[in-house]
Protein backbone atom coordinates (compact mmCIF):
# COMPACT_ATOMS: atom_id res chain seq x y z
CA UNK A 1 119.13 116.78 36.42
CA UNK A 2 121.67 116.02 33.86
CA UNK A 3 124.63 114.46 33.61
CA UNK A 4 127.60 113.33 32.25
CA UNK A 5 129.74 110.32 32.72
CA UNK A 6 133.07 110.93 33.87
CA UNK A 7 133.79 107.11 34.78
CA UNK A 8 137.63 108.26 34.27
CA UNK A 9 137.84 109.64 37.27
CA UNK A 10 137.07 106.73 39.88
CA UNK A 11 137.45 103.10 39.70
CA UNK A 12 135.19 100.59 41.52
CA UNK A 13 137.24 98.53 44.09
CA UNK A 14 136.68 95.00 42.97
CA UNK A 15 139.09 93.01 43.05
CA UNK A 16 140.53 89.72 40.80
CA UNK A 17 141.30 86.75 41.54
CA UNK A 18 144.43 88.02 39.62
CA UNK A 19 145.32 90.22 42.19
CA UNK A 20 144.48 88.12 45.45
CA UNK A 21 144.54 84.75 47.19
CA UNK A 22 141.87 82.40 47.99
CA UNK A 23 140.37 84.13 50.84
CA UNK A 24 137.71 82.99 53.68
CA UNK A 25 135.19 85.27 54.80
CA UNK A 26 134.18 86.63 58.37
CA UNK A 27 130.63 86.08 59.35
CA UNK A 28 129.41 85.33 63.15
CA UNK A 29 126.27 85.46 65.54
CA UNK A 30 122.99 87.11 64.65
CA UNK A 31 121.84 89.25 67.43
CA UNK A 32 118.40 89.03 68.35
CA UNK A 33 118.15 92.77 67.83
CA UNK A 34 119.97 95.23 66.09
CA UNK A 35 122.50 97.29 67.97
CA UNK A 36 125.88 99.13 67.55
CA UNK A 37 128.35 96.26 67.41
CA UNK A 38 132.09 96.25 69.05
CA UNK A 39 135.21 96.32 66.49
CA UNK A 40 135.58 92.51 67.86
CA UNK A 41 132.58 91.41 66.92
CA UNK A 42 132.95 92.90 63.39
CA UNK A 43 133.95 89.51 62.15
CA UNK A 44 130.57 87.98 62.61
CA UNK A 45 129.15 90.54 60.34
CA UNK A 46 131.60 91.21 57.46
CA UNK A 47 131.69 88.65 54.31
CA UNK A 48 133.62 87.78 51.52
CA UNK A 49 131.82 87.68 48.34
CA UNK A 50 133.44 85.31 45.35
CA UNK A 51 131.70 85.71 42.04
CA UNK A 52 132.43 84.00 38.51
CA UNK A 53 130.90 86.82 36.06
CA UNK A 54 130.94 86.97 32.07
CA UNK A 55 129.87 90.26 30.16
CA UNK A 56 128.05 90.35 27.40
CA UNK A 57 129.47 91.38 23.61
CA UNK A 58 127.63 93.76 22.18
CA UNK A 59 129.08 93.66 18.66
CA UNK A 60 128.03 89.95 18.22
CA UNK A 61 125.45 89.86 21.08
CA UNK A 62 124.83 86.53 20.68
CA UNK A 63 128.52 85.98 21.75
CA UNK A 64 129.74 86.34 25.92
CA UNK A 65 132.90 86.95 26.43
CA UNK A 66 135.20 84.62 28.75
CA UNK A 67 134.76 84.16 32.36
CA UNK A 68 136.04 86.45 34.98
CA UNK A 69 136.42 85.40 38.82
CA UNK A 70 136.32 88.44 41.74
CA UNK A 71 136.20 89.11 45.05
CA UNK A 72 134.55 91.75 47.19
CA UNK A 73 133.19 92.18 50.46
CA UNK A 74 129.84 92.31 51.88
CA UNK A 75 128.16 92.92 55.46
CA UNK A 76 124.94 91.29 57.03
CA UNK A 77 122.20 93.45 57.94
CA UNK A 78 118.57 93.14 59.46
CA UNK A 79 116.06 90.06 57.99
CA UNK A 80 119.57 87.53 57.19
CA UNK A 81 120.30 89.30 53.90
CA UNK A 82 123.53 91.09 52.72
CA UNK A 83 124.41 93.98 51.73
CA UNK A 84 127.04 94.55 48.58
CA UNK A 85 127.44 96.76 45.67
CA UNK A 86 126.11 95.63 42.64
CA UNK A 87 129.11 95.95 40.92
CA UNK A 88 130.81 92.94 43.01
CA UNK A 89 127.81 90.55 41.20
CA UNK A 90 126.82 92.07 37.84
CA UNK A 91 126.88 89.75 34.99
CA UNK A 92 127.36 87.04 37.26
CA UNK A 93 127.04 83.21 36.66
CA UNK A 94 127.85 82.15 40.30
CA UNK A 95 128.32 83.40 43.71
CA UNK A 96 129.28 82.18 47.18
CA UNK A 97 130.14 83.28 50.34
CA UNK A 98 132.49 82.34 53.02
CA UNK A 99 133.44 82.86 56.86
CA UNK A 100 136.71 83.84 58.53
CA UNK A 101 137.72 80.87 59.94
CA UNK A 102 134.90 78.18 58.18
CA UNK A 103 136.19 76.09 55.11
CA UNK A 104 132.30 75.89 53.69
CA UNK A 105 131.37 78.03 51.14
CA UNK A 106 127.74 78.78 50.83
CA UNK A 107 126.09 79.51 47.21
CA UNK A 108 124.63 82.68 47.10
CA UNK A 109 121.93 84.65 44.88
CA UNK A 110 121.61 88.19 43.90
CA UNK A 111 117.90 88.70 45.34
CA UNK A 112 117.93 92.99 44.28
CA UNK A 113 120.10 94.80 42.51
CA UNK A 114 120.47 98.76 41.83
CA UNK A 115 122.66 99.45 39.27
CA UNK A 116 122.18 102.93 39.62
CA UNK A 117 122.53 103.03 43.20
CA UNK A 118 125.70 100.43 42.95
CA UNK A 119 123.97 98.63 45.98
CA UNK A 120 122.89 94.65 45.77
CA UNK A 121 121.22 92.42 48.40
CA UNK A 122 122.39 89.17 48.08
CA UNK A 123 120.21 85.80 49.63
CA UNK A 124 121.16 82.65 51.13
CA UNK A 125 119.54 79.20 50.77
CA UNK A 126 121.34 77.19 53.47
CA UNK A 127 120.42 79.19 56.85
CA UNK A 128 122.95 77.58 58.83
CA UNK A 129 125.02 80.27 57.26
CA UNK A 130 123.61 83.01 59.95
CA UNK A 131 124.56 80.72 62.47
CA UNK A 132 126.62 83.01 64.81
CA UNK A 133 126.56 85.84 62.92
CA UNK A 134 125.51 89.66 63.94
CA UNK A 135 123.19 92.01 62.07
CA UNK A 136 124.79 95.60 61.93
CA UNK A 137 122.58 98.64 62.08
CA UNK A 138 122.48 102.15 59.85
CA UNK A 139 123.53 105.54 61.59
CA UNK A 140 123.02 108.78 59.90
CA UNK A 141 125.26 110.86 57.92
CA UNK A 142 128.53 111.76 59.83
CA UNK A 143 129.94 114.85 60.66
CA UNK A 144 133.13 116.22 58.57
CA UNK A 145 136.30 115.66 59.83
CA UNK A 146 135.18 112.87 62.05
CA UNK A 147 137.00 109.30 62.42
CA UNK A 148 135.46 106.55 60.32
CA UNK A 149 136.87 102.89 59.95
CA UNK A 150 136.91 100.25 56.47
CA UNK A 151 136.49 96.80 56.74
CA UNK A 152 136.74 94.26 54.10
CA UNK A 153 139.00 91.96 52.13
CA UNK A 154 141.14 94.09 50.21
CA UNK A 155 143.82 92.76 48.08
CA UNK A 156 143.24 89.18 49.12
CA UNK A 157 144.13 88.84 53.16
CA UNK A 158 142.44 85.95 54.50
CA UNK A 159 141.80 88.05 57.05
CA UNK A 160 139.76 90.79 57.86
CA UNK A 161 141.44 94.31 56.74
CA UNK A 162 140.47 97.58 59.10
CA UNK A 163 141.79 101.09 57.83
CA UNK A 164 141.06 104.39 59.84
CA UNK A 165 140.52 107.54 57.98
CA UNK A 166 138.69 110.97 58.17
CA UNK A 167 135.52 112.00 56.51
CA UNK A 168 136.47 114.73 54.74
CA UNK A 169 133.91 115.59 52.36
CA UNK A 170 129.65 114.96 51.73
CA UNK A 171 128.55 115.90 48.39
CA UNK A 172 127.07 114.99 44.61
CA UNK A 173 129.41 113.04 42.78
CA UNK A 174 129.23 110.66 40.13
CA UNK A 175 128.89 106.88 40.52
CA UNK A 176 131.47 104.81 38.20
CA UNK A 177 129.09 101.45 38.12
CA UNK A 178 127.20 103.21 35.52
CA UNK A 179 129.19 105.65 34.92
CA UNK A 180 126.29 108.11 34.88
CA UNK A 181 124.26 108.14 37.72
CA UNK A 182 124.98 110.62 40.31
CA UNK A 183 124.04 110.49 44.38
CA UNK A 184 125.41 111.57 47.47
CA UNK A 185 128.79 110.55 48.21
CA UNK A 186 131.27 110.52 51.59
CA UNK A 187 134.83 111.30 50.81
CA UNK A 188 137.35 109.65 53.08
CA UNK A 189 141.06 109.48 53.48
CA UNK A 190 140.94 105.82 54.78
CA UNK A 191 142.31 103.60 52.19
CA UNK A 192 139.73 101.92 50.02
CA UNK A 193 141.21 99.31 47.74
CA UNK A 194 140.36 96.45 45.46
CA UNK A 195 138.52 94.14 47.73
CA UNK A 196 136.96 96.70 49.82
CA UNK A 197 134.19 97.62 47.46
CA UNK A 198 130.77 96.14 49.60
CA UNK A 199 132.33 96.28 52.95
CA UNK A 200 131.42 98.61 55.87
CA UNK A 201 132.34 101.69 57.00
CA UNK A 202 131.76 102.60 60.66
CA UNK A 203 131.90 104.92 63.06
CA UNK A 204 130.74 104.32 66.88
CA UNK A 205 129.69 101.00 66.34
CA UNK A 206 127.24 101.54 63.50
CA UNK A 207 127.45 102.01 59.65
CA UNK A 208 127.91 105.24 58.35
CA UNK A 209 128.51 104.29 54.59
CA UNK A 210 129.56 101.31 51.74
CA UNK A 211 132.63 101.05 50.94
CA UNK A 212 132.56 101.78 46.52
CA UNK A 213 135.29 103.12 45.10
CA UNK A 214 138.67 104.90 44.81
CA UNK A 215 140.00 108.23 43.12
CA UNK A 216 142.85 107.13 40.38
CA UNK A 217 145.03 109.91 40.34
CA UNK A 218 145.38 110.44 44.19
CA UNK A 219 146.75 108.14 46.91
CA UNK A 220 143.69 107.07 50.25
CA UNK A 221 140.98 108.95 48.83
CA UNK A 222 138.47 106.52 48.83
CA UNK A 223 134.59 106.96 48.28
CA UNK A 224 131.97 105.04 50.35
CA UNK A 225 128.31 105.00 49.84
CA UNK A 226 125.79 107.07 52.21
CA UNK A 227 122.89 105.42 54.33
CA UNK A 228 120.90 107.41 53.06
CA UNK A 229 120.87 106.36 49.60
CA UNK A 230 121.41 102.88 51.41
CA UNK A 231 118.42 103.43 53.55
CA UNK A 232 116.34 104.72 50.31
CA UNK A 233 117.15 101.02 48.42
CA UNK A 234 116.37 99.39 51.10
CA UNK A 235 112.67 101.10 51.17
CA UNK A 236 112.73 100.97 47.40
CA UNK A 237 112.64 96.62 47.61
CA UNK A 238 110.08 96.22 50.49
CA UNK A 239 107.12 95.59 47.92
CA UNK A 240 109.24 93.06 45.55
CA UNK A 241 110.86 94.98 43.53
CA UNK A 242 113.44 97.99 42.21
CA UNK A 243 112.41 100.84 40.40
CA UNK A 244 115.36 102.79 41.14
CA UNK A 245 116.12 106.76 41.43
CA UNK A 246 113.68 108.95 39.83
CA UNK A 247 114.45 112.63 38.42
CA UNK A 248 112.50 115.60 37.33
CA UNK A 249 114.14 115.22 34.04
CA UNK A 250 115.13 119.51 33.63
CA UNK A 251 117.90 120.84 32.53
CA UNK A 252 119.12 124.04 34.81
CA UNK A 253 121.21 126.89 34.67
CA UNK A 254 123.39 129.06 37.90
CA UNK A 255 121.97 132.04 35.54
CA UNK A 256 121.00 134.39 38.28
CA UNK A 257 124.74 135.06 39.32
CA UNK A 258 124.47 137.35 36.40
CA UNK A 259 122.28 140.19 37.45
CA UNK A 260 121.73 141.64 34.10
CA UNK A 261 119.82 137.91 33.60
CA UNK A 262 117.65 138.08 36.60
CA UNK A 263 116.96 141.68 35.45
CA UNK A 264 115.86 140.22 32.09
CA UNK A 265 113.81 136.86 33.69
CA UNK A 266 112.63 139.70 35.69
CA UNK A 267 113.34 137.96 39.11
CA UNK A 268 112.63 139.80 42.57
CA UNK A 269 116.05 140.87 43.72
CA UNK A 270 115.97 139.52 47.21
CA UNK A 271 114.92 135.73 45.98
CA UNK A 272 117.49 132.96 44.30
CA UNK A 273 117.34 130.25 41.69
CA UNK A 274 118.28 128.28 38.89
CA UNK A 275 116.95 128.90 35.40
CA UNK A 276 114.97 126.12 33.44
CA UNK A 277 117.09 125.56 29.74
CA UNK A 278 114.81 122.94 28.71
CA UNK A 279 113.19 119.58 29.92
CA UNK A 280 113.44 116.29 28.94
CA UNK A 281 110.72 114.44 26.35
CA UNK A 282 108.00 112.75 28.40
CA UNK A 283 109.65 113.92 31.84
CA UNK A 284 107.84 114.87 35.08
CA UNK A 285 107.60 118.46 34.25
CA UNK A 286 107.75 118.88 30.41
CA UNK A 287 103.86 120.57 30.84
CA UNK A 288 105.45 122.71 33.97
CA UNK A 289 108.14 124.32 32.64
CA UNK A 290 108.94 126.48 30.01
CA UNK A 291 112.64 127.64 29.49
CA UNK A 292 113.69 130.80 30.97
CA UNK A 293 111.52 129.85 34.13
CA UNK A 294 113.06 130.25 37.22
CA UNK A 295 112.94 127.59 40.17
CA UNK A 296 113.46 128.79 43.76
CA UNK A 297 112.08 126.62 45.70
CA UNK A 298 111.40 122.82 46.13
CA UNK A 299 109.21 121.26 48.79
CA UNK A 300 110.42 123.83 51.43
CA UNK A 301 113.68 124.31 50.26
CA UNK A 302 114.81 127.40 49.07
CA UNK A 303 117.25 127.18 45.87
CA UNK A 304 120.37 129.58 46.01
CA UNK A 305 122.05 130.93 42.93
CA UNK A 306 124.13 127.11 42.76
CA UNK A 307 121.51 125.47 42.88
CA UNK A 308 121.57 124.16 46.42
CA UNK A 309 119.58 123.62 48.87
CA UNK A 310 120.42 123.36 53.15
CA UNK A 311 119.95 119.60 53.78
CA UNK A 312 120.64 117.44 56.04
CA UNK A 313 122.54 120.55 57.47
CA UNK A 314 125.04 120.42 54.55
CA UNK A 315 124.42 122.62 51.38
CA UNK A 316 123.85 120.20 48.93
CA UNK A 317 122.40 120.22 45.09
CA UNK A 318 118.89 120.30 45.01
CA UNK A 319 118.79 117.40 43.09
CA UNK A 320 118.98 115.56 46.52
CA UNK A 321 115.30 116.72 47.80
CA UNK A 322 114.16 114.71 44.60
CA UNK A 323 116.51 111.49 45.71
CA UNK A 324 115.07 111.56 48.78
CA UNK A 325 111.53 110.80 47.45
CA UNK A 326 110.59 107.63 46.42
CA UNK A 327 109.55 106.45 42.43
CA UNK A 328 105.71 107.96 42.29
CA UNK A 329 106.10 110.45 44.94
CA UNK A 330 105.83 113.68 44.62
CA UNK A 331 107.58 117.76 44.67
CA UNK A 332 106.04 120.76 45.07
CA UNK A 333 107.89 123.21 42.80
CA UNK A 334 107.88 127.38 42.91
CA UNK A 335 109.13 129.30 39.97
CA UNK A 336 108.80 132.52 38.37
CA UNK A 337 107.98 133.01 34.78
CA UNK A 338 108.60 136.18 33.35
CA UNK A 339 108.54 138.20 37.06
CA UNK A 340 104.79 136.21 38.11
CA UNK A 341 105.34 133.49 41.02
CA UNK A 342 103.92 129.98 40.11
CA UNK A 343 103.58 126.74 42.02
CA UNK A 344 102.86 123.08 40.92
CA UNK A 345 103.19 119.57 41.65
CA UNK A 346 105.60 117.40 39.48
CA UNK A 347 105.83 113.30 40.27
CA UNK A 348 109.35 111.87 40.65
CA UNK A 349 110.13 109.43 37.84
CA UNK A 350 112.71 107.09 35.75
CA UNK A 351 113.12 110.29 33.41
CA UNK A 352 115.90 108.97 31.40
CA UNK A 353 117.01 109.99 27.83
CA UNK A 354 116.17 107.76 25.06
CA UNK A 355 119.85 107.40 24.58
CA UNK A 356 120.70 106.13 27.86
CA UNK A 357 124.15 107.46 29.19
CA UNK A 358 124.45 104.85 31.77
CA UNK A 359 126.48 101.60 31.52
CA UNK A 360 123.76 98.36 31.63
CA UNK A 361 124.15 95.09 33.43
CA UNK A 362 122.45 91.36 33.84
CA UNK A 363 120.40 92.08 30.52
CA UNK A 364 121.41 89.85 27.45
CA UNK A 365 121.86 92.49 24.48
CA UNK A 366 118.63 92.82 21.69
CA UNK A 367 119.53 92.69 18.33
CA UNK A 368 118.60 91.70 14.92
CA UNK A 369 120.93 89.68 12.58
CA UNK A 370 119.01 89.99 8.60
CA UNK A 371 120.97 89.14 5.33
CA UNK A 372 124.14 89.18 8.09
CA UNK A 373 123.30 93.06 9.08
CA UNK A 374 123.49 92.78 12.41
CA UNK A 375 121.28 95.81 14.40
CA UNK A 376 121.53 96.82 17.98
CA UNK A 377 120.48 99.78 20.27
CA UNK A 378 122.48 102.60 20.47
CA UNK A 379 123.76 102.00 24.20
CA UNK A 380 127.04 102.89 26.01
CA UNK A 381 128.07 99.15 26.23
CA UNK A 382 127.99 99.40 22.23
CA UNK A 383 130.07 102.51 22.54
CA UNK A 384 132.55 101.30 24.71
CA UNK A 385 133.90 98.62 22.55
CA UNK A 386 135.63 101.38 20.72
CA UNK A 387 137.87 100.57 23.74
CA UNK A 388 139.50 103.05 26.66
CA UNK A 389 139.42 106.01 24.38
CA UNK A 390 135.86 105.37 23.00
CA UNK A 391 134.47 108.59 23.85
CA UNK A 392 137.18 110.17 20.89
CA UNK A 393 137.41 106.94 19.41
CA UNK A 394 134.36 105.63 18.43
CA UNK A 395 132.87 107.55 14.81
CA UNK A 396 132.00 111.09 14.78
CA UNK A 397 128.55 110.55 14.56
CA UNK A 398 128.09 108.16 17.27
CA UNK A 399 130.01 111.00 19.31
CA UNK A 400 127.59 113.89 18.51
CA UNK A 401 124.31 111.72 18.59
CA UNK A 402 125.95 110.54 22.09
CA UNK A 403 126.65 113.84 23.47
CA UNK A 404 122.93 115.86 21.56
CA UNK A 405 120.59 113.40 21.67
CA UNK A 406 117.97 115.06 24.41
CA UNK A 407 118.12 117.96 21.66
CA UNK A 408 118.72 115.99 18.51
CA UNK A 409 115.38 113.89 19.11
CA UNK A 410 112.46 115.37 17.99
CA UNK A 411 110.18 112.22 17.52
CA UNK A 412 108.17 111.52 20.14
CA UNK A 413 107.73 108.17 19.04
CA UNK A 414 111.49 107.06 19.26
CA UNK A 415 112.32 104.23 22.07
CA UNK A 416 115.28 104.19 21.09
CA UNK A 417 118.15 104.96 18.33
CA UNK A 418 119.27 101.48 16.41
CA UNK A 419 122.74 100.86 15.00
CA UNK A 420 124.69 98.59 12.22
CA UNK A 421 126.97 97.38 14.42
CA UNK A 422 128.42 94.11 12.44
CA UNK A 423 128.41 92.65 8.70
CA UNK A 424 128.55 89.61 8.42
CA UNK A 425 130.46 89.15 5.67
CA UNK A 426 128.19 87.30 2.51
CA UNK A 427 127.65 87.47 -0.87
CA UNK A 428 124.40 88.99 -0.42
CA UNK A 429 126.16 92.24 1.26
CA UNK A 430 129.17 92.45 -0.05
CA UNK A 431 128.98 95.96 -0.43
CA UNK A 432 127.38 96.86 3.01
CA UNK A 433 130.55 97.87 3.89
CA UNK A 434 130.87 101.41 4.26
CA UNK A 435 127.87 101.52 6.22
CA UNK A 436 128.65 100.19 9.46
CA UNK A 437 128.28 101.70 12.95
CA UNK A 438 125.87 103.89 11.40
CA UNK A 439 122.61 104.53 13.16
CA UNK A 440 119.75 103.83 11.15
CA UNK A 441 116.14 106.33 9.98
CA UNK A 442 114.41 103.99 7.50
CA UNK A 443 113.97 101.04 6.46
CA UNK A 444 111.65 100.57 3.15
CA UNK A 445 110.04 104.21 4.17
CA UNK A 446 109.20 102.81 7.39
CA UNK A 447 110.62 104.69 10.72
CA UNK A 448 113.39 102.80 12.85
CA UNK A 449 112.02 104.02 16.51
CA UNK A 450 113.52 101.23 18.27
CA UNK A 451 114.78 97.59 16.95
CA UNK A 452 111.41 95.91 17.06
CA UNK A 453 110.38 98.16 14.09
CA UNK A 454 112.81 96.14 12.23
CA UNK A 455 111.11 92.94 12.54
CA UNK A 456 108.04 94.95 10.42
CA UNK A 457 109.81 97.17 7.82
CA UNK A 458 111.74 93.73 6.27
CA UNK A 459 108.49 92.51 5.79
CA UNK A 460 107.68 94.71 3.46
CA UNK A 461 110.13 95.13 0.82
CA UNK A 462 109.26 97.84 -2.42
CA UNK A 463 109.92 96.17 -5.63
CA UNK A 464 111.92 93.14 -4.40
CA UNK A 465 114.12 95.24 -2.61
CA UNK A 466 114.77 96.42 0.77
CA UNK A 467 116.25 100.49 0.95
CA UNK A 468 118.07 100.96 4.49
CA UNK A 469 118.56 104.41 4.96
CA UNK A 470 120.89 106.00 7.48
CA UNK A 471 120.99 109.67 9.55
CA UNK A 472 123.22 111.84 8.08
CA UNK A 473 124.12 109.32 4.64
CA UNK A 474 122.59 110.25 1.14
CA UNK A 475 122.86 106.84 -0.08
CA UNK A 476 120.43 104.03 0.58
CA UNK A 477 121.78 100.65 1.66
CA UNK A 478 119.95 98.13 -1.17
CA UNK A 479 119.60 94.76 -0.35
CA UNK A 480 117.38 92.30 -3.06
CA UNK A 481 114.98 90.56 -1.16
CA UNK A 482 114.64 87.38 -2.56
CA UNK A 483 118.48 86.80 -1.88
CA UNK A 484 118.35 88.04 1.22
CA UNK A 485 115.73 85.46 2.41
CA UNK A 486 118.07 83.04 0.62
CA UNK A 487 121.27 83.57 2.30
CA UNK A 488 119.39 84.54 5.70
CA UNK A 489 119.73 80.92 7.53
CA UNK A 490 122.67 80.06 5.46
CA UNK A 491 124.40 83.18 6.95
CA UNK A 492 123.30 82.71 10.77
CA UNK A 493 124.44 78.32 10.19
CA UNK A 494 127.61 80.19 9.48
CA UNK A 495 128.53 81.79 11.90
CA UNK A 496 126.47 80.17 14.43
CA UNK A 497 123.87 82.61 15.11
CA UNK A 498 121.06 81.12 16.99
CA UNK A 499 117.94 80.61 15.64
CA UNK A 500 116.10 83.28 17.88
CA UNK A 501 117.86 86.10 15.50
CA UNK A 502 115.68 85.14 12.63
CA UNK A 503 113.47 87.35 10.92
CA UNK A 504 110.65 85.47 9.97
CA UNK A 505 109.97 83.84 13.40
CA UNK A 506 109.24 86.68 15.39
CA UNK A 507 106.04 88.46 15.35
């Protein structure tokens, strides 16, 4: 299904060492079995996570920027591992845990990590660290309007914080790690602040959700994580690894509220549905769907004229039949296409756009740095160092290619859409200029798919020259080819670009 990131609206509670003082962690006596633990005991399950993290600039991506330190909080569950959002560890150079009460700090390791999913499992060398500690155990989803209690380290207590609250809301929502990704959500009045993000929230002696994040523009409304998006990472790592949420990748439309369009889709009148717009390039169901079909049921859930689907006996967006399947599995879809009933079989997969709307983490940025051009992918981390505003601040075309790119792109070839992001500045493109932060088609009549293609097309320049052309510029960026390869290592001794970026080295 598609999205769109409203990161704006909710704020990830991490907190900085700015904001809090050194504070020691609770952590106490693993059980020999998993069972509901007493609010007493909570300290022998319940961590404090410090982490010294650096981002990435993706401008000059051979650049980091400086050091940040945080704090967050983090619980112990089954198998000695613990349980955090991945937010509290992203980008991080070091981590360590600590106990209530113990002066040790342990070093710590991010073993798995979902971005997407804002959940992390986080490993300890040193064992000892278990010592006296209890494993807590999953419950389901809780009812609405029941009593649910947050623990964690919020705005640096050395102590254990516990707020009470009421569930007051289950439903889709969008997660601000990524500021894309969208899963189920609990909505709670108990206050979740920076510091809490990673900690537990429980209800009868279980956990019922992770603590994640806050609403900005509203006092103790406070967002925790689900167990059963917990319960599907969890499943996702038991063979090694994270592949994440999958999708069908289709776009869909509450069309049928309109009965002169069910009329004209020529839908029975006693079934409901959503209507197919269009599907995603290489996605699960591009060869199942046509737009104007009409889906109405998936697995055995029937689709109402929202959309949603009864669940977990909440009405929830169908979307959440697909989340509860893991990568590779599979849907059985029924639609109508032009008044005939049709089944099929689509496989849940990564299905994401080839510009990817999400926010990225842990990955060093790709780019290429030739003649001082320096070329990266089109990403949202690039786009966001237009600043706060960047989604009206950052150039117009950047905007629109941002917000159409699933219908812009018509190659099927395309990984990826490349940018100039920086000039250098050097005598060999001194009037390079004017083309910066646009996104690039060409280079010597050779198609940019993604920024490896780069590493070919200045190999072969036409005439001694190299023509750059751009999407949506008549003019051709010329560059002379013998001085380019001339200035080339003089530029990156400059400005201290390391040797990786040049072009003649990679193959």
């Amino acid at each position: 299904m598609s999205t769109r990131p409203t990161r704006q609206r909710s704020v990830c509670c991490k907190h900085t060492f700015l904001d809090v003082m050194v504070a020691f962690l609770i952590v106490a006596a693993l059980c020999p079995a998993l069972r509901a633990v007493e609010p007493e005991e909570l300290e022998k399950s319940v961590v404090m996570i410090r982490s010294v993290g650096q981002d990435f600039d993706y401008v000059t991506p051979w650049e980091q920027k400086a050091m940040t330190q945080g704090v967050g909080s983090g619980f112990i569950i089954e198998g000695k591992r613990i349980l955090t959002n991945a937010h509290n560890v992203s980008n991080n150079k070091y981590l360590e845990l600590q106990k209530e009460k113990v002066a040790k700090r342990y070093a710590a390791r991010v073993a798995f990590i979902g971005h997407d999913c804002d959940l992390a499992i986080l490993a300890v060398d040193d064992e000892s660290f278990f010592d006296d500690t209890a494993a807590l155990e999953f419950a389901d989803l809780p009812k609405v309007n029941t009593t649910v209690s947050t623990y964690g380290f919020p705005v640096g207590g050395r102590r254990i914080s516990v707020t009470e609250g009421v569930v007051s809301r289950i439903q889709m929502d969008n997660y601000a790690h990524t500021g894309a990704d969208s899963h189920l959500v609990i909505q709670t009045d108990a206050a979740i602040n920076p510091g809490n993000s990673g900690g537990p929230v429980m209800q009868d002696g279980k956990v019922i959700g992770v603590a994640f994040q806050g609403l900005r523009q509203a006092e103790n409304i406070g967002y925790m994580i689900p167990t059963t998006v917990v319960r599907h990472f969890l499943a996702d790592i038991e063979d090694g690894r994270y592949d994440g949420f999958g999708s069908l990748g289709v776009m869909l439309y509450q069309g049928l509220h309109n009965p002169a369009y069910r009329d004209y889709l020529k839908v029975p009148d006693d079934q409901d549905g959503v209507v197919v717009i269009s599907t995603l390039m290489h996605s699960s169901v591009e060869s199942v769907f046509e737009p104007d079909d009409v889906l109405t049921q998936i697995d055995d859930y029937n689709i109402d004229n929202d959309g949603r689907v009864d669940i977990y006996g909440l009405k929830l967006h169908l979307s959440e039949v697909v989340e509860s399947k893991q990568m590779g599995e599979t849907v059985e879809l029924t639609f109508y296409r032009q008044g005939q009933l049709n089944k099929a079989t689509a496989t849940v997969a990564l299905n994401r756009p080839v510009f990817e709307y999400a926010r990225q983490y842990d990955l060093p940025p790709r780019y290429v740095c030739f003649a001082g051009l320096v070329f990266v992918p089109a990403t949202r981390n690039f786009l966001e160092t237009w600043g706060g505003d960047w989604i009206t601040d950052m150039p117009f075309y950047l905007r629109y290619l941002f917000n159409n790119s699933i219908q812009l792109n018509t190659d099927r070839q395309r990984k990826e859409y490349v940018v100039l992001a920086e000039i250098m500045p050097d005598q060999v493109n001194a009037y390079a200029g004017s083309f910066k932060s646009q996104v690039l088609e060409s280079v010597n009549g050779t198609a940019v798919w993604a920024l490896d293609d780069l590493y070919r097309a200045f190999k072969g320049p036409v005439g001694g020259f190299h023509s750059i052309k751009f999407m949506g510029v008549e003019s051709p960026l010329i560059l002379d080819d013998g001085a380019a390869l001339v200035r080339n290592p003089l530029i990156l001794a400059k400005y201290n670009i390391p040797e990786e970026a040049k072009l003649e080295i990679q193959q």
